[in-house]
C-alpha atoms as a PDB file:
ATOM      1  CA  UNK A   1     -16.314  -6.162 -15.454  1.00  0.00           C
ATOM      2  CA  UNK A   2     -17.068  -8.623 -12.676  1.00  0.00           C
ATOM      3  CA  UNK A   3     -14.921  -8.920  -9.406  1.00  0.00           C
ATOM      4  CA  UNK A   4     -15.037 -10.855  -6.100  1.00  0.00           C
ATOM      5  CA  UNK A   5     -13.309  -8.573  -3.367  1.00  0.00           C
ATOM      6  CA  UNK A   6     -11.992 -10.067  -0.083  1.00  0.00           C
ATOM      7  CA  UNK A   7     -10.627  -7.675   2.359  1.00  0.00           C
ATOM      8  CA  UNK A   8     -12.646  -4.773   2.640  1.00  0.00           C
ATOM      9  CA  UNK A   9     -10.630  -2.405   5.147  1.00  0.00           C
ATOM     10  CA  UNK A  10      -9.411   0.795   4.676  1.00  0.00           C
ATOM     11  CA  UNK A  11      -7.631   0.011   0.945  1.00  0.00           C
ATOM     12  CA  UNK A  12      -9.953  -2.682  -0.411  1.00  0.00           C
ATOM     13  CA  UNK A  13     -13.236  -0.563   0.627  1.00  0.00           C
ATOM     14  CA  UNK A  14     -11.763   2.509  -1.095  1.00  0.00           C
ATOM     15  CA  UNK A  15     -10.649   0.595  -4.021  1.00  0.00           C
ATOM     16  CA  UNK A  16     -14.357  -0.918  -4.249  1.00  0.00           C
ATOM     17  CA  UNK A  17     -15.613   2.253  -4.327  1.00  0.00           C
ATOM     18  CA  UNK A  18     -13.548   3.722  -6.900  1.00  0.00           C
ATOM     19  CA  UNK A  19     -14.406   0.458  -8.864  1.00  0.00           C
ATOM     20  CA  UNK A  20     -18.257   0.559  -8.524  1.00  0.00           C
ATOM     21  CA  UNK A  21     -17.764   4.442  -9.382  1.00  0.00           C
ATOM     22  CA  UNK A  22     -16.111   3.187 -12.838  1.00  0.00           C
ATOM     23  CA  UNK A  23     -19.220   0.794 -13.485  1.00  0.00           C
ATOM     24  CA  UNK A  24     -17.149  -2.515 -12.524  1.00  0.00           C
ATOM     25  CA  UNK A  25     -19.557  -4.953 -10.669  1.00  0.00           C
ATOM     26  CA  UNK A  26     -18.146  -5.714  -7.599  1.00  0.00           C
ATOM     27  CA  UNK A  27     -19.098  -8.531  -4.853  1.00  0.00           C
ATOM     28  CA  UNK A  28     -17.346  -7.861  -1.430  1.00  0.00           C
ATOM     29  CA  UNK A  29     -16.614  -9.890   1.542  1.00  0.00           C
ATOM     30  CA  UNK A  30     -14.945  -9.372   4.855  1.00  0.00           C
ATOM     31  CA  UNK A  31     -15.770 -10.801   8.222  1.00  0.00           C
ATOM     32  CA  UNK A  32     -16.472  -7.409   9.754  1.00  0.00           C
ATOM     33  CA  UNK A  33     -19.932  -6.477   9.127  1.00  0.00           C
ATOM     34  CA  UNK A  34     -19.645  -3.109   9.245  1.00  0.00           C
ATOM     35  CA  UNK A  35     -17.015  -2.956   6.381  1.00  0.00           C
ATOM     36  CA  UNK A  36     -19.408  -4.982   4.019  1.00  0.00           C
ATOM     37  CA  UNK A  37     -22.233  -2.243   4.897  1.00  0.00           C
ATOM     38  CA  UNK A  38     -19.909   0.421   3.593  1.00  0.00           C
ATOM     39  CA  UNK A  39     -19.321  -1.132   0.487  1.00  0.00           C
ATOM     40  CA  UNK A  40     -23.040  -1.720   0.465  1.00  0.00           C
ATOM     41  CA  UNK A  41     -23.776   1.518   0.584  1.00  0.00           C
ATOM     42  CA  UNK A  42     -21.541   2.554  -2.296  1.00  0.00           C
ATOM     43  CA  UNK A  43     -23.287   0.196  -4.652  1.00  0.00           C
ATOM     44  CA  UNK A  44     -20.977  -3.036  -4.219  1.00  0.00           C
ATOM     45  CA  UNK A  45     -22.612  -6.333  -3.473  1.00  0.00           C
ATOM     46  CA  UNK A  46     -21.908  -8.326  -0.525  1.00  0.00           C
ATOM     47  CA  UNK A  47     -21.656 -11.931   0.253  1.00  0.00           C
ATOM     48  CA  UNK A  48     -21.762 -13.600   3.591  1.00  0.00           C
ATOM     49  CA  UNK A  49     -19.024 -16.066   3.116  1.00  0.00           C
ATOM     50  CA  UNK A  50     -16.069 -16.553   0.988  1.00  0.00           C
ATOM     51  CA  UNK A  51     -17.872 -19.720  -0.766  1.00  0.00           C
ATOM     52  CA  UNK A  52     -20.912 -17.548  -1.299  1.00  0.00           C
ATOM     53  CA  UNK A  53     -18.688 -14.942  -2.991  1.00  0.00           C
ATOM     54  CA  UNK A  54     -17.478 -17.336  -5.538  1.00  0.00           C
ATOM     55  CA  UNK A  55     -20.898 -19.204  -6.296  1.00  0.00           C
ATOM     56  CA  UNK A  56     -22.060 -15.451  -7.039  1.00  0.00           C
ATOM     57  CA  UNK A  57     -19.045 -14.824  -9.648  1.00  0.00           C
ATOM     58  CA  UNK A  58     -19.704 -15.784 -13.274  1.00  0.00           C
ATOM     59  CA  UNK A  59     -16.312 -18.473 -14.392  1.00  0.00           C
ATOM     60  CA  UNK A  60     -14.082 -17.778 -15.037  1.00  0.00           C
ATOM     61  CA  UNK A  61     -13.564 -15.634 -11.946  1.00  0.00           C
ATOM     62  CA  UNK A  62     -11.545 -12.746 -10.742  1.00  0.00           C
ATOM     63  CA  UNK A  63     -10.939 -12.456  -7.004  1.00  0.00           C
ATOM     64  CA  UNK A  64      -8.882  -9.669  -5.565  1.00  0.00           C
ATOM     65  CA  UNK A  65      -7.561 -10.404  -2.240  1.00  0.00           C
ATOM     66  CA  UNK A  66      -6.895  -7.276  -0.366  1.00  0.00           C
ATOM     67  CA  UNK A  67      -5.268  -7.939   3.595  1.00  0.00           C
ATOM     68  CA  UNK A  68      -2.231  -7.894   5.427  1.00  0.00           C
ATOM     69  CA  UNK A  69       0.532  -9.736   4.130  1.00  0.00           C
ATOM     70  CA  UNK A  70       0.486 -12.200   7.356  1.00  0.00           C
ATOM     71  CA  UNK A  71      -3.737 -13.736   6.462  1.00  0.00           C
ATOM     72  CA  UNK A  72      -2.720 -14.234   2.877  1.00  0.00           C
ATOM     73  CA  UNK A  73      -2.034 -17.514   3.371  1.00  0.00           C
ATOM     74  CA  UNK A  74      -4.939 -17.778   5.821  1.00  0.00           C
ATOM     75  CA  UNK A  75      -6.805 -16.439   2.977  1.00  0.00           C
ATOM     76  CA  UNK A  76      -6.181 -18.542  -0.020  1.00  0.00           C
ATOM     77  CA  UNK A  77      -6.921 -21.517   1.965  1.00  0.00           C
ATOM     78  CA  UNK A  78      -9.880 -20.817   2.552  1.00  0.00           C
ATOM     79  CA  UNK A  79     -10.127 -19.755  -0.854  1.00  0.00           C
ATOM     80  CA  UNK A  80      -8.800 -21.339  -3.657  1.00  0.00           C
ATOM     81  CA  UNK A  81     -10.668 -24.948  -2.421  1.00  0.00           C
ATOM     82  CA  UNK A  82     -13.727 -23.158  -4.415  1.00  0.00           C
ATOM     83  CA  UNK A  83     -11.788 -22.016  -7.342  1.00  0.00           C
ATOM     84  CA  UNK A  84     -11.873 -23.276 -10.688  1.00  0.00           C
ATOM     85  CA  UNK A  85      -9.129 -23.863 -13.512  1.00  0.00           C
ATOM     86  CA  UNK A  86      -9.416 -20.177 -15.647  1.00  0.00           C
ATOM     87  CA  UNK A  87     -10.170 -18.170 -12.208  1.00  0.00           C
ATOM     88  CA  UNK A  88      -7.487 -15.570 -11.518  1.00  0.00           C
ATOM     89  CA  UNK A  89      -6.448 -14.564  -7.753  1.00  0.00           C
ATOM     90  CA  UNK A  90      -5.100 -10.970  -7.103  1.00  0.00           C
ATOM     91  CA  UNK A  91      -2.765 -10.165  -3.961  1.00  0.00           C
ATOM     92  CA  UNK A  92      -3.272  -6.712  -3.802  1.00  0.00           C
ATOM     93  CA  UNK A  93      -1.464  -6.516  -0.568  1.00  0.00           C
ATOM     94  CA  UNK A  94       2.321  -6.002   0.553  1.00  0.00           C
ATOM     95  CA  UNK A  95       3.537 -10.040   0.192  1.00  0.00           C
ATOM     96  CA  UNK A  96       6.636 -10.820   0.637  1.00  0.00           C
ATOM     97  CA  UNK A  97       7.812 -11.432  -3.017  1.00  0.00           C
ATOM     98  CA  UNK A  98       9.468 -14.887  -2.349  1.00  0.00           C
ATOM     99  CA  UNK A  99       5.948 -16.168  -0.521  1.00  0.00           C
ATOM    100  CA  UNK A 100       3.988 -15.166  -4.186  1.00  0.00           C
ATOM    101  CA  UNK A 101       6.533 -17.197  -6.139  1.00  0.00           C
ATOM    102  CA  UNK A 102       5.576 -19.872  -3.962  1.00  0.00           C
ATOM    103  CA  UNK A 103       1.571 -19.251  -4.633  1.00  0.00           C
ATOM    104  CA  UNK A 104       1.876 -18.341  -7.829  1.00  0.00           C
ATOM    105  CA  UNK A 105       3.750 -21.938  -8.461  1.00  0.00           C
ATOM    106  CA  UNK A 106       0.973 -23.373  -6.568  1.00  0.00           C
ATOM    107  CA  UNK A 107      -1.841 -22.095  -7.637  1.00  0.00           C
ATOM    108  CA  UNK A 108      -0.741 -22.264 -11.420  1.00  0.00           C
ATOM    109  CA  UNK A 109      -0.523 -26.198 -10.771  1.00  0.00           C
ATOM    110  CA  UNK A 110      -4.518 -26.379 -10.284  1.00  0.00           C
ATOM    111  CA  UNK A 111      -4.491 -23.933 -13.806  1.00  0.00           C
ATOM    112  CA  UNK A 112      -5.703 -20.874 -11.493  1.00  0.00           C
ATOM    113  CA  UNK A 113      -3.639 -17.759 -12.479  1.00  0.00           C
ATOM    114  CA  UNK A 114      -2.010 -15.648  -9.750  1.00  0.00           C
ATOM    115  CA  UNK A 115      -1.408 -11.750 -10.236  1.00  0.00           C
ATOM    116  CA  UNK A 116       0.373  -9.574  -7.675  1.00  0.00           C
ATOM    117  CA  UNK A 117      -0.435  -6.365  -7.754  1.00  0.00           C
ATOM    118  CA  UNK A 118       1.728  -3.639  -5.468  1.00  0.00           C
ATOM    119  CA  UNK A 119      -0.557  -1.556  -4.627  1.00  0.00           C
ATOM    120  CA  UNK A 120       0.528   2.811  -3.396  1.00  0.00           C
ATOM    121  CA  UNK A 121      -2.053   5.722  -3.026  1.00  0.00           C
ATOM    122  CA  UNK A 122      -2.971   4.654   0.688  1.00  0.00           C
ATOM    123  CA  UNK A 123      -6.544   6.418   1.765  1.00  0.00           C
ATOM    124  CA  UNK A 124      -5.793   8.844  -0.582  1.00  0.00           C
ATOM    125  CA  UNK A 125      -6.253   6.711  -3.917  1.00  0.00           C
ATOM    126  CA  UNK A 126      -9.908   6.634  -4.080  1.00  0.00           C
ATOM    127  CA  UNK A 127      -9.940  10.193  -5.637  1.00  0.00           C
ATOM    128  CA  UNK A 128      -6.417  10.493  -6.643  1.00  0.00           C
ATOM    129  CA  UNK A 129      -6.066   6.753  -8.472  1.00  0.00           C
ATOM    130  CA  UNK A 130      -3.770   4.176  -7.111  1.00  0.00           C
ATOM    131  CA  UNK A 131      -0.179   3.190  -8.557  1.00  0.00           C
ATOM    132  CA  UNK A 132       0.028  -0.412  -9.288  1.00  0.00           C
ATOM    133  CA  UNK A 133       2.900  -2.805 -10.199  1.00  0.00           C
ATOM    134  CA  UNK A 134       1.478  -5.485 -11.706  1.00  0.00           C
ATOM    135  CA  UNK A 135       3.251  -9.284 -11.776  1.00  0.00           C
ATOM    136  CA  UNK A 136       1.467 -12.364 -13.771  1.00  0.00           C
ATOM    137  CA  UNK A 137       1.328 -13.620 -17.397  1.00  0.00           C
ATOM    138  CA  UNK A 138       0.083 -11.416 -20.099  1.00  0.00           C
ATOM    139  CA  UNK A 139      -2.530 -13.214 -20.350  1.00  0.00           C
ATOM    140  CA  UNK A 140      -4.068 -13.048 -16.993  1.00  0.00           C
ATOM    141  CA  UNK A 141      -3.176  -9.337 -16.751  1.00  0.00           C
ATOM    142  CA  UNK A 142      -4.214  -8.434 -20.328  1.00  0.00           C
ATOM    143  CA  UNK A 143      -7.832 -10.046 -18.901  1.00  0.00           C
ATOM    144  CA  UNK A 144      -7.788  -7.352 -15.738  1.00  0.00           C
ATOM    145  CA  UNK A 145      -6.704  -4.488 -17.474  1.00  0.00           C
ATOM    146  CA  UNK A 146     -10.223  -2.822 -17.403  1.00  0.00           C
ATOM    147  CA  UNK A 147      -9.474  -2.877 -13.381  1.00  0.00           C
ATOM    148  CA  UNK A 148      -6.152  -1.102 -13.519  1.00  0.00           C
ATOM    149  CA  UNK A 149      -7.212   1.639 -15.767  1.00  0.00           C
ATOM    150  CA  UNK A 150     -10.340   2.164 -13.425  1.00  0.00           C
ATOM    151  CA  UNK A 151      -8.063   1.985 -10.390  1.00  0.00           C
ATOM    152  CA  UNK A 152      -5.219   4.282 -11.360  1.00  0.00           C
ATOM    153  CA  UNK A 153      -4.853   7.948 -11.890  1.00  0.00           C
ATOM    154  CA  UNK A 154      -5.314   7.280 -15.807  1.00  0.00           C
ATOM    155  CA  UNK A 155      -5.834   4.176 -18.067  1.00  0.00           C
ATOM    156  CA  UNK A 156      -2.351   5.386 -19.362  1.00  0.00           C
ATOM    157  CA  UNK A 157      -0.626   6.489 -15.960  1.00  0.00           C
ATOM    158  CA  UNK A 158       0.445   5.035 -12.576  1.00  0.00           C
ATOM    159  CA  UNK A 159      -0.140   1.317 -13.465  1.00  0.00           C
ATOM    160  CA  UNK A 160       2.324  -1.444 -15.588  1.00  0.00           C
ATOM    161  CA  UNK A 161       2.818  -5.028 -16.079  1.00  0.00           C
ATOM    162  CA  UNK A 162       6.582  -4.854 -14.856  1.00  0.00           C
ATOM    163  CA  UNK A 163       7.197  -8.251 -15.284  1.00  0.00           C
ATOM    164  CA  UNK A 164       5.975 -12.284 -14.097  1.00  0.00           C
ATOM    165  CA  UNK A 165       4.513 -13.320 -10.793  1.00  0.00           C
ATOM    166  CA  UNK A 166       6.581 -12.000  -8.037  1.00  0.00           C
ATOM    167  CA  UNK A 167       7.951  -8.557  -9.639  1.00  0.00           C
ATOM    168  CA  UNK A 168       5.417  -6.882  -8.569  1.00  0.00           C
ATOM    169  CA  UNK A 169       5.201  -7.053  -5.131  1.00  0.00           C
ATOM    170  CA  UNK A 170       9.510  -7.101  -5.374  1.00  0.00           C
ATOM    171  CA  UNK A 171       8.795  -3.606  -7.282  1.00  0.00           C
ATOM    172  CA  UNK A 172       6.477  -2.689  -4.653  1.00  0.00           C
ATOM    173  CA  UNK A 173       8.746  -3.896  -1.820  1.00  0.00           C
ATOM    174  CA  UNK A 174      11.644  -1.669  -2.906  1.00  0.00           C
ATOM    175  CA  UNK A 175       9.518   1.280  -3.509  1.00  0.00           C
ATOM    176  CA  UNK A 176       8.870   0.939   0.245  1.00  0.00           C
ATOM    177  CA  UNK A 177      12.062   0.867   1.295  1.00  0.00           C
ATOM    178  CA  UNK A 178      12.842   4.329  -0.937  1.00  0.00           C
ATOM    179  CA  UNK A 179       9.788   5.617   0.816  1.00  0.00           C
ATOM    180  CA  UNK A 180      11.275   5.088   4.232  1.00  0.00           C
ATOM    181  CA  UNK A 181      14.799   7.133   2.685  1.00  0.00           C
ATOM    182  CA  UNK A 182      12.883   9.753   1.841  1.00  0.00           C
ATOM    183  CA  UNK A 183      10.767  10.372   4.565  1.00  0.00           C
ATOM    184  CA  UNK A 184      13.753   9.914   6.796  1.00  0.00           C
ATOM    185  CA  UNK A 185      15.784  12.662   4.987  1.00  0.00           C
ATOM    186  CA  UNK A 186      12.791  15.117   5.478  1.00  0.00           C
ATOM    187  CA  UNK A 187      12.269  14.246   9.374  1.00  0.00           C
ATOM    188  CA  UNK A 188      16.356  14.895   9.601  1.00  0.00           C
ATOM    189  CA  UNK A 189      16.218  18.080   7.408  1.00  0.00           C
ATOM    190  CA  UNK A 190      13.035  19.522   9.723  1.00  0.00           C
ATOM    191  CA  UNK A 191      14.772  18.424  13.027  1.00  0.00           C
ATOM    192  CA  UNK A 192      18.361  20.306  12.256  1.00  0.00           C
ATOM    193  CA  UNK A 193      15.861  23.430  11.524  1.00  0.00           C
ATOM    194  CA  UNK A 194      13.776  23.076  14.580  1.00  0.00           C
ATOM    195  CA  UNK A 195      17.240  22.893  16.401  1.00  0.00           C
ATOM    196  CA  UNK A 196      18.663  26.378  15.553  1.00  0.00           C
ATOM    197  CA  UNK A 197      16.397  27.979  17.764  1.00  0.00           C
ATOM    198  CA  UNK A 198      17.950  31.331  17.649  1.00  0.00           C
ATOM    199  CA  UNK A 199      16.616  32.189  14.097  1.00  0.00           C
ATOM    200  CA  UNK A 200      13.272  31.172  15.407  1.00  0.00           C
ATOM    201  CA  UNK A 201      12.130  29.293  11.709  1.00  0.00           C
ATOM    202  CA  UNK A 202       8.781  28.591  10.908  1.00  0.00           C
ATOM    203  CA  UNK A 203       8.978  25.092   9.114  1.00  0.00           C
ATOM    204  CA  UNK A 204       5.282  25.204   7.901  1.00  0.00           C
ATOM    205  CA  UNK A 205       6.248  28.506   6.312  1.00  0.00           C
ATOM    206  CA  UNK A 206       9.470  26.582   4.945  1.00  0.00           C
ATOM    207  CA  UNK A 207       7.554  23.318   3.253  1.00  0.00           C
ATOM    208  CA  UNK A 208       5.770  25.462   1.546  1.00  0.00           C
ATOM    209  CA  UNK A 209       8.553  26.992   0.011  1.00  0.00           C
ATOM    210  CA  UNK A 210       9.987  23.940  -1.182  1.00  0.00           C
ATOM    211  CA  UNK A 211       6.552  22.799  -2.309  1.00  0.00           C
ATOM    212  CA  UNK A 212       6.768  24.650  -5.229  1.00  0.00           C
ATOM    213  CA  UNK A 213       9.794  25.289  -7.477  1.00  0.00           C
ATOM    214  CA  UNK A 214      12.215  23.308  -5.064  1.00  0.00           C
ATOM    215  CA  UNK A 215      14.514  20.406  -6.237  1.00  0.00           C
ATOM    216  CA  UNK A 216      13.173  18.368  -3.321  1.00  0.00           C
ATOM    217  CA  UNK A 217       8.941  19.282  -3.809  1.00  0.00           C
ATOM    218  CA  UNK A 218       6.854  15.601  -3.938  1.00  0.00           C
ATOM    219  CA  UNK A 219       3.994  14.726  -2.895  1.00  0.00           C
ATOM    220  CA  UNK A 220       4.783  13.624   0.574  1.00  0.00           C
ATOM    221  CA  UNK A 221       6.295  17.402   1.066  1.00  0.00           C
ATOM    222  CA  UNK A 222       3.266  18.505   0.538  1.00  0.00           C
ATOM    223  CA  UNK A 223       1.842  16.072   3.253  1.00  0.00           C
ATOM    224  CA  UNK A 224       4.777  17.097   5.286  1.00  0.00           C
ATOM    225  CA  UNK A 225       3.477  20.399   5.213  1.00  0.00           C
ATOM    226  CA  UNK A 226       0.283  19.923   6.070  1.00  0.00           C
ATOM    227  CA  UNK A 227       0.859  18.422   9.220  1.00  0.00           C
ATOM    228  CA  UNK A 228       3.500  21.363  10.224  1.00  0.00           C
ATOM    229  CA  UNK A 229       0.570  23.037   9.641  1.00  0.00           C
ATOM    230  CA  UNK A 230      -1.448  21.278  12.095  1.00  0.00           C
ATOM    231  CA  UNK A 231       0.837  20.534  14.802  1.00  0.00           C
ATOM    232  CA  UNK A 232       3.794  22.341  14.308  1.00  0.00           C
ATOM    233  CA  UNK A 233       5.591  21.023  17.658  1.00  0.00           C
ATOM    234  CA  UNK A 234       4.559  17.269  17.163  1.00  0.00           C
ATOM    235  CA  UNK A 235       2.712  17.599  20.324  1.00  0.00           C
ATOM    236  CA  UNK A 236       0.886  13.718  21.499  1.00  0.00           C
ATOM    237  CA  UNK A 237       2.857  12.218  19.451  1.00  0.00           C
ATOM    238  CA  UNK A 238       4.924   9.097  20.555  1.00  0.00           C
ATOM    239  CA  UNK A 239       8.695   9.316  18.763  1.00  0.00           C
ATOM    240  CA  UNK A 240       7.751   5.484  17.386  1.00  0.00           C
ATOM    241  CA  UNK A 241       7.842   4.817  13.696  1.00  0.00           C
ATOM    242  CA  UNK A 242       6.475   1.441  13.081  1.00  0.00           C
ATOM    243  CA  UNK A 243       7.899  -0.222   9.894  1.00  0.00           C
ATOM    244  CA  UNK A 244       5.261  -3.144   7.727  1.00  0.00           C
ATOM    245  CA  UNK A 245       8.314  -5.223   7.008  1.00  0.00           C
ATOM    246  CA  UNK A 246       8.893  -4.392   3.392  1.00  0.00           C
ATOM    247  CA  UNK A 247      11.870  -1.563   4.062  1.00  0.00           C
ATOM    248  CA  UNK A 248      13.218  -5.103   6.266  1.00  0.00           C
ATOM    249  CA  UNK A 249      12.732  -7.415   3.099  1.00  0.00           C
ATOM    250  CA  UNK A 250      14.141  -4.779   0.880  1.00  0.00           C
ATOM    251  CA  UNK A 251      17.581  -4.596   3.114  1.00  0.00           C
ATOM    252  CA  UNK A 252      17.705  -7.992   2.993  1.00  0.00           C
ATOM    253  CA  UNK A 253      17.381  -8.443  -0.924  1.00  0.00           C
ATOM    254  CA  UNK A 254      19.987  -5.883  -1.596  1.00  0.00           C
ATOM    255  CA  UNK A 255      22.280  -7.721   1.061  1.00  0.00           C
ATOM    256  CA  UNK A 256      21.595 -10.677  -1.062  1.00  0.00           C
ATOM    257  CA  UNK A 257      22.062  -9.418  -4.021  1.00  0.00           C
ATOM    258  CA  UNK A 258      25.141  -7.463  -2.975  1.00  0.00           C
ATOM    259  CA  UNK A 259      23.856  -3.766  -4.139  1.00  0.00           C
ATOM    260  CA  UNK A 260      24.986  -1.300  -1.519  1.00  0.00           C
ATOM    261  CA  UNK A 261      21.869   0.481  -0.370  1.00  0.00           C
ATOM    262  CA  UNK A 262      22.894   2.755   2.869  1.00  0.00           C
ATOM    263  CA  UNK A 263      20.302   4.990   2.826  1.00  0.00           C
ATOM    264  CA  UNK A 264      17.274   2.962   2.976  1.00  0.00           C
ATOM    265  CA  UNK A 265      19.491   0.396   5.299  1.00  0.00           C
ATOM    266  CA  UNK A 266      20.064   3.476   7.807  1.00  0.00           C
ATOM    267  CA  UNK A 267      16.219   4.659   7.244  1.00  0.00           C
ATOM    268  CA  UNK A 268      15.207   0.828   8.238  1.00  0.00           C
ATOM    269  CA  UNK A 269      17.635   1.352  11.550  1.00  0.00           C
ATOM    270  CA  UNK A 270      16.141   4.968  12.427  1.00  0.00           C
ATOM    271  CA  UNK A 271      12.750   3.760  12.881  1.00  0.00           C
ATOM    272  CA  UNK A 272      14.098   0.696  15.143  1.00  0.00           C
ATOM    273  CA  UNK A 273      15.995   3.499  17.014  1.00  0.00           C
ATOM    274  CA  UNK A 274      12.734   5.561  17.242  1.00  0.00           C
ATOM    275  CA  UNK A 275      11.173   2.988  19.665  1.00  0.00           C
ATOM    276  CA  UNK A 276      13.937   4.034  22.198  1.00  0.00           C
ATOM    277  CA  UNK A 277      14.562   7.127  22.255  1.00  0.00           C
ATOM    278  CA  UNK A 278      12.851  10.970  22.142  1.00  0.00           C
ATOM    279  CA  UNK A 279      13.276  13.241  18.271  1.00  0.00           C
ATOM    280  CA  UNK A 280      11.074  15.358  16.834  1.00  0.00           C
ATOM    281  CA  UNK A 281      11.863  14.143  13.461  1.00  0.00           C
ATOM    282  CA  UNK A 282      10.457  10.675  14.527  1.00  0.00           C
ATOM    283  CA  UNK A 283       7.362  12.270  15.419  1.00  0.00           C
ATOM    284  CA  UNK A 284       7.203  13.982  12.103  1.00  0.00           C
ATOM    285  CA  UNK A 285       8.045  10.415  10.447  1.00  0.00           C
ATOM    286  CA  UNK A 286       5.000   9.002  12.038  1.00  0.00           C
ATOM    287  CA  UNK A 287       3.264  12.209  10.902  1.00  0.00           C
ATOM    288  CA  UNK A 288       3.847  11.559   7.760  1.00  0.00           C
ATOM    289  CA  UNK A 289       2.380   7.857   7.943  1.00  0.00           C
ATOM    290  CA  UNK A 290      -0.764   8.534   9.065  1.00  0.00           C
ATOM    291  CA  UNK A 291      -0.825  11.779   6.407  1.00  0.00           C
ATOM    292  CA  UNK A 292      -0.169   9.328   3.042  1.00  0.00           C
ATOM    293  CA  UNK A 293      -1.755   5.791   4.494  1.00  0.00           C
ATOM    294  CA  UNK A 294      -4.036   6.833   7.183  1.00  0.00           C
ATOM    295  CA  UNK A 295      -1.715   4.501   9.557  1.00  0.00           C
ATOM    296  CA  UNK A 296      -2.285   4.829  13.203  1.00  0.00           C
ATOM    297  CA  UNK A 297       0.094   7.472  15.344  1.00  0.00           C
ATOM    298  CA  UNK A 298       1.231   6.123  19.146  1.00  0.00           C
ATOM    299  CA  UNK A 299       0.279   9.238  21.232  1.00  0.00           C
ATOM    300  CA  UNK A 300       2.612  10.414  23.837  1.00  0.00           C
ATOM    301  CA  UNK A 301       2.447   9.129  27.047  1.00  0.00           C
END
């Protein structure tokens, strides 16, 4: 199958990769050169501007828009001008679910279909398969269901149509916001261990007890682990857990739709708190980030 790729960071050059790997023809572009040369390298095409990517795509066209949630719109501007009725756009990025409503009302005026697709694996998901909840019609997502099952961890696994346009990126928004509750409860759990110095615990040694057998063993334990492993004391890194906005957005929707949600609400508030003041446990937070999405860590000062 045939796909147009804009964005080609860390996610989208991964996710061309895996792609090409599956046999899907793949055309990138990003404005960063050197991104486009990766891709190039892994068998992808490249295109030197977004108009040039869609003059290179057979119609009707799928185009798989892969950035931050804040050059989205930026994006389709420059985009959908070229488009056709019959081409299909794909936000494979953490949107705001009430700004793809909007889009997908939009585009679907000029006949183009929209498809949200929240998108979790991180760098991880080019070997491992990405999970993927997929808003749009049937139709449109019946047509890029060869992508999914490429992309995932199975053609049967990790991937579903949850619903229209807008339910994915809602699914994927409050998947986010259980992600910060759990990796919250961890840092806690590890910081009240690290406290009781007197039995002198070896929390690397501990993870990987409760990696296997344990009530509480996931996949981010086993990340955890790892980087108790590494850096046991947390040493050069900043107590600063940034947050992308969707734990925020997902606060906000269950304020709105009056469903109590304390946990994730508190989790939201510890990583605010974590700009201001010193815990280990924020320092294994951010840890953890850069362990599952390859985010950045703030080194100590």
């Amino acid at each position: 199958m045939q796909l147009g790729m804009i964005g080609l960071g860390k996610m989208g050059s991964f996710m061309t990769e895996r792609l090409t790997r599956g046999g899907h023809e793949v055309i990138g572009y990003d404005r960063d050169e050197a991104a486009m040369e990766r891709v190039r390298q892994v068998g992808a095409g490249i295109a030197a501007s977004v108009s040039e990517l869609v003059a290179a795509l057979a119609a009707p066209r799928s185009i798989w828009v892969m950035v931050p949630d804040h050059v989205v719109g930026a994006v389709l501007d420059d985009l959908v001008p070229h488009l056709d009725p019959g081409d299909v756009v794909i936000d494979g990025g953490n949107s705001n679910f009430n700004d793809t409503l909007m889009r997908g009302s939009t585009l679907g005026q000029r006949g183009i279909s929209y498809v949200d697709v929240g998108t979790s694996g991180g760098v991880w998901g080019l070997n491992e398969g990405y999970s993927m909840m997929v808003g749009g019609t049937p139709e449109a997502v019946s047509r890029l269901t060869p992508l999914f099952e490429t992309l995932a961890p199975a053609p049967d696994k990790g991937w579903g149509h949850v619903g229209p346009v807008g339910s994915g990126h809602f699914a994927k928004m409050v998947h986010n916001g259980i992600e910060y509750g759990m990796m919250q409860a961890y840092a806690e759990g590890f910081d009240i261990l690290r406290a009781k110095e007197e039995f002198g615990l070896d929390l690397h040694q501990i993870a990987e007890v409760w990696r296997f057998g344990s009530v509480i063993r996931s996949w981010l334990l086993d990340l955890t682990s790892e980087a108790l492993e590494e850096n046991p004391t947390m040493d050069g890194i900043a107590p600063f857990v940034p947050d992308s906005g969707e734990g925020r957005w997902a606060v906000m929707e269950a304020i709105h739709l009056n469903v109590p949600a304390p946990v994730i609400t508190h989790s939201l508030i510890a990583r605010i708190e974590s700009r201001n003041e010193y815990s280990y446990g924020y320092r294994l937070a951010s840890a953890m980030r850069n362990k599952f999405g390859g985010h950045s860590v703030k080194k100590d000062s």
